[in-house]
Structure formats: C-alpha cells, structure tokens
C-alpha atoms as a PDB file:
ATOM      1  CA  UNK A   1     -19.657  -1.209  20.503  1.00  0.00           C
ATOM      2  CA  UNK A   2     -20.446   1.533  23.215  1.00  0.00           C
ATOM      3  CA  UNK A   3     -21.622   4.527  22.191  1.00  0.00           C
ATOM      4  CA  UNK A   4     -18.789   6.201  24.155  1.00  0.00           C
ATOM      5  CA  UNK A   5     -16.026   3.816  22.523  1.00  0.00           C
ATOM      6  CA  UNK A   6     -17.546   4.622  18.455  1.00  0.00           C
ATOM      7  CA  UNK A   7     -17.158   7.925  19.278  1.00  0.00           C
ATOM      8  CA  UNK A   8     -13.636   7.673  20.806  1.00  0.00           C
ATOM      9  CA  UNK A   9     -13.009   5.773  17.956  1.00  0.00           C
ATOM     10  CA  UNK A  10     -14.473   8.292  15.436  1.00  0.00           C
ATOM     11  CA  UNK A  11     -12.258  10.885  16.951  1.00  0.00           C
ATOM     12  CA  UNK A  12      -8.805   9.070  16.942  1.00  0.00           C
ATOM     13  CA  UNK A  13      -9.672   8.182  13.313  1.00  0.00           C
ATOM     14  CA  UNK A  14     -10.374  11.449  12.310  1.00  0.00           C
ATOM     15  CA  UNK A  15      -7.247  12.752  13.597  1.00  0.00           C
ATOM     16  CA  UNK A  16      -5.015  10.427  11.704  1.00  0.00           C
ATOM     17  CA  UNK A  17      -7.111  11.917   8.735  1.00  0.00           C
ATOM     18  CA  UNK A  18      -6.345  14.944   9.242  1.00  0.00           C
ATOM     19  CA  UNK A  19      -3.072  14.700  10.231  1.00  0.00           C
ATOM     20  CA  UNK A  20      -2.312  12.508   6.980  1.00  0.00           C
ATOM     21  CA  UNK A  21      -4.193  15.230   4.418  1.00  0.00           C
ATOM     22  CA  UNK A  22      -1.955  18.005   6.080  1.00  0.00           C
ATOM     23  CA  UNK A  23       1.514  15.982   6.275  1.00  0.00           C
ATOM     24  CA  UNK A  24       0.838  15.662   2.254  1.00  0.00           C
ATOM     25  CA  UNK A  25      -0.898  18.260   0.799  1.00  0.00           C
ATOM     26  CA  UNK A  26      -0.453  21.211   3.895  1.00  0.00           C
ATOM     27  CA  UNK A  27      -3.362  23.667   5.992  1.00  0.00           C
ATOM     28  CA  UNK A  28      -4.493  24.830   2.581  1.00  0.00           C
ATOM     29  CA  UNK A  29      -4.288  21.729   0.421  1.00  0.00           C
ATOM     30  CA  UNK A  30      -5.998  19.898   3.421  1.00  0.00           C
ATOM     31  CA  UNK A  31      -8.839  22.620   3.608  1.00  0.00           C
ATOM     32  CA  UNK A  32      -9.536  22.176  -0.299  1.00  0.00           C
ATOM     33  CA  UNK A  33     -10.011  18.622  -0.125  1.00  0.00           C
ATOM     34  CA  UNK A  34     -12.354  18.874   3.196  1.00  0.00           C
ATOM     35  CA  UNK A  35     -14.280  21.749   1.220  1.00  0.00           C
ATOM     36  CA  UNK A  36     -14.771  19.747  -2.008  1.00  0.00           C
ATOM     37  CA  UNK A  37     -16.077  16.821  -0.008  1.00  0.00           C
ATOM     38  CA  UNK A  38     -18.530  18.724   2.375  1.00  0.00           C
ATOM     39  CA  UNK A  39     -20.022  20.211  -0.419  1.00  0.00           C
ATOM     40  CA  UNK A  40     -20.166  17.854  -3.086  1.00  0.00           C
ATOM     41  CA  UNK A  41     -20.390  14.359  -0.276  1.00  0.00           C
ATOM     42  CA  UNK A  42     -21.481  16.221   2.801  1.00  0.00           C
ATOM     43  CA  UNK A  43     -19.340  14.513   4.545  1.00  0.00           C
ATOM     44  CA  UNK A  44     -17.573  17.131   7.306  1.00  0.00           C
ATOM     45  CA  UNK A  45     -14.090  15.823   8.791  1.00  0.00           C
ATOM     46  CA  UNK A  46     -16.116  14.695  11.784  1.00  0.00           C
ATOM     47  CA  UNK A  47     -17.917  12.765   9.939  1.00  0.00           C
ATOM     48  CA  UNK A  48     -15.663  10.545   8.127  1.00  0.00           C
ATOM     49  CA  UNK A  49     -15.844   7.093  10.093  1.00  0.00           C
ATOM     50  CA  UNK A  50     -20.404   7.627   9.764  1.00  0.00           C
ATOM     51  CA  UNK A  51     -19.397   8.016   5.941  1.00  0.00           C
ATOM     52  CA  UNK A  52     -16.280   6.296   5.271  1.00  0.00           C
ATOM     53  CA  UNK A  53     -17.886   5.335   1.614  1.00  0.00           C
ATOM     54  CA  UNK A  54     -18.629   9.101   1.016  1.00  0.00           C
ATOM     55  CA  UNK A  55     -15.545   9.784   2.119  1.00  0.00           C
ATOM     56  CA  UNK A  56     -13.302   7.217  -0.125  1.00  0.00           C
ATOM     57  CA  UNK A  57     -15.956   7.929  -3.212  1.00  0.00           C
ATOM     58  CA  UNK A  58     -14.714  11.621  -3.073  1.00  0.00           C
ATOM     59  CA  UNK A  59     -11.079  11.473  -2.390  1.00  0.00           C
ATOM     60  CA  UNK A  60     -10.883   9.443  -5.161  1.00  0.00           C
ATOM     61  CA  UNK A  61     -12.801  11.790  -7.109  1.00  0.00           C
ATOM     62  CA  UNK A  62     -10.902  14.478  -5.943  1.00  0.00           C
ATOM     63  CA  UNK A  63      -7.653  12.521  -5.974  1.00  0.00           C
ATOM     64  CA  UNK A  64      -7.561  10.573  -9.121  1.00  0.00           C
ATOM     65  CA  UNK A  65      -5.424   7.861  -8.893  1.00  0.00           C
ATOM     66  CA  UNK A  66      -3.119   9.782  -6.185  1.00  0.00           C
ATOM     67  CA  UNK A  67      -6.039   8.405  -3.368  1.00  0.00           C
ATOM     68  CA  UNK A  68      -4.735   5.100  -3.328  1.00  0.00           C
ATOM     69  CA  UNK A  69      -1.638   6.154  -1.659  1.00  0.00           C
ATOM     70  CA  UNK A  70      -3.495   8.453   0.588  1.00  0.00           C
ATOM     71  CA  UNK A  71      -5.730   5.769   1.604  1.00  0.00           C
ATOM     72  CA  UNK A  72      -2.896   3.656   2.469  1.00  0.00           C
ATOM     73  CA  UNK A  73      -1.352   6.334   4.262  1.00  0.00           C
ATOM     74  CA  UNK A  74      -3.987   6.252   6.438  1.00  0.00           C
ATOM     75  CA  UNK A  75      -4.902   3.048   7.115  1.00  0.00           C
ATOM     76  CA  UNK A  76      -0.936   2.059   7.782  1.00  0.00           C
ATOM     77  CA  UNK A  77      -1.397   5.605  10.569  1.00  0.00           C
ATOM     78  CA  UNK A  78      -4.586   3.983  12.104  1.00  0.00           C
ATOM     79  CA  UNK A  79      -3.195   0.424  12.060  1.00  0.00           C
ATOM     80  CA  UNK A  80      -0.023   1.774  13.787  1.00  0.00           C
ATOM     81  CA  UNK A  81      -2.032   4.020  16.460  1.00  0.00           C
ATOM     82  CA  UNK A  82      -3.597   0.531  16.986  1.00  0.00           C
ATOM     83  CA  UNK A  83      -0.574  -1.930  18.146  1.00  0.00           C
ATOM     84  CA  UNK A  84      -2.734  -5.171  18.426  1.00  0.00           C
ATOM     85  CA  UNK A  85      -4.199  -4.668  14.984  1.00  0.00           C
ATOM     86  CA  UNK A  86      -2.692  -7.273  12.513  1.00  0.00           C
ATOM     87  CA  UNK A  87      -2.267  -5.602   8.804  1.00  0.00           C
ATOM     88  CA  UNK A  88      -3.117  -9.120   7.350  1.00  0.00           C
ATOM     89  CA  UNK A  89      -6.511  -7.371   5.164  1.00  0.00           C
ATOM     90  CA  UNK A  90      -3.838  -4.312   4.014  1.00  0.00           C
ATOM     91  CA  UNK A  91      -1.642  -6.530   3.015  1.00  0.00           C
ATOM     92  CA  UNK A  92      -3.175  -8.709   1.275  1.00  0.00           C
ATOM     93  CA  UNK A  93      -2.857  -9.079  -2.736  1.00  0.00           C
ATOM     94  CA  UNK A  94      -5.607  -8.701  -4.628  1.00  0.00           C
ATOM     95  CA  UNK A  95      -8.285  -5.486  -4.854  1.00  0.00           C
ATOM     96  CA  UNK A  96      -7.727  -2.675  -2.665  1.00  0.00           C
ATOM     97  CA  UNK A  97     -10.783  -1.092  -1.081  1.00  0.00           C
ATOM     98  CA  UNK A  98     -10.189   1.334   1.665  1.00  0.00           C
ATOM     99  CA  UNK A  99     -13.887   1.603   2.596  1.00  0.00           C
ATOM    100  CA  UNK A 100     -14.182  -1.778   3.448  1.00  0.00           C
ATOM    101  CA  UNK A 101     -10.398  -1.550   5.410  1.00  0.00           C
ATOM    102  CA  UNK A 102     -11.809   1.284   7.356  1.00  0.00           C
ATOM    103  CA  UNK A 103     -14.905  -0.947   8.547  1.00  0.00           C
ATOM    104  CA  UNK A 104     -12.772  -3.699   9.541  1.00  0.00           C
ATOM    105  CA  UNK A 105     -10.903  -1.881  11.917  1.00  0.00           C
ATOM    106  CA  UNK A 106     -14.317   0.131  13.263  1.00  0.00           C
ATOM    107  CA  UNK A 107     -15.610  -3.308  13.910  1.00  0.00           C
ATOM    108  CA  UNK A 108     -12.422  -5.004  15.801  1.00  0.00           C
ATOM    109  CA  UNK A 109     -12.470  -2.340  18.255  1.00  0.00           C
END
C-alpha cells in the first residue's frame, strides 16, 4: 500500500475513533480514555491504526467488558465509511478479535 494511501487510511480510521469514543462517552469521557492509553500504551489517537493491538489491549483494560461493544461500534463505522467492504469477518460466529478486524480492513485497502 502507498505510503500516501496508509496514511489516508490512518486518518479516516482515526476519525471514526474518535468520533465513536465521543458519540458514547462525550469530549471528557473521550479525553480520559485517550489519556489512560497514551500513558499507560503510548499509543496517541494518531497512532491507533501503527498500534491497533496497543490500542484494543487498553480499551479493554480500560473498558472491561463494555470494549466489545465499542469495538464493534467501530468497526460497523469503518466498514460503513467503506461501501465495498463486505462485513463477512464481523459477522461471523465464533471469537471476536477487533485487532485482527482492524488489520483486515488496513490490508483490503
């Protein structure tokens, strides 16, 4: 993938992150969670897609068991920025790992 088009990418990801984190949990709630994970992950919010397992690792830390739905949130917001993209992996039964989700559509790009 291009350098230009990972970083394109990058950016349009990390906007549906953000925009997810402050739809659910608001500016402040948002800020807490991107606080806790640059200083316990160092993972900043630009750097989500370059640390996608940092990132998952510590929202589910942070999270508990309410990351699963925020991971889903997500992914359904990048699959639906992405018309072309089938939802056959989120769908799927079976274990749920958002990392590997994530990766999947960084790749099919």
């Amino acid at each position: 993938m291009a350098n230009s088009t990972r970083q394109n990418l990058n950016e349009k990801i990390s906007q549906v992150v953000d925009r997810v984190l402050r739809y659910v949990f608001g500016d402040e709630g948002a800020s807490l969670i991107y606080a806790y994970l640059e200083r316990k992950y160092s993972v900043k919010p630009n750097e989500i897609c370059e640390k996608i397992d940092l990132f998952a690792k510590g929202l589910e830390e942070f999270l508990k068991s309410g990351a699963r739905i925020i991971e889903r949130k997500i992914l359904e917001d990048v699959y639906s920025s992405y018309g072309s993209l089938q939802k056959l992996e989120l769908m799927r039964t079976g274990e749920f790992n958002f990392a590997h989700q994530m990766r999947l559509i960084m790749q099919k790009d």
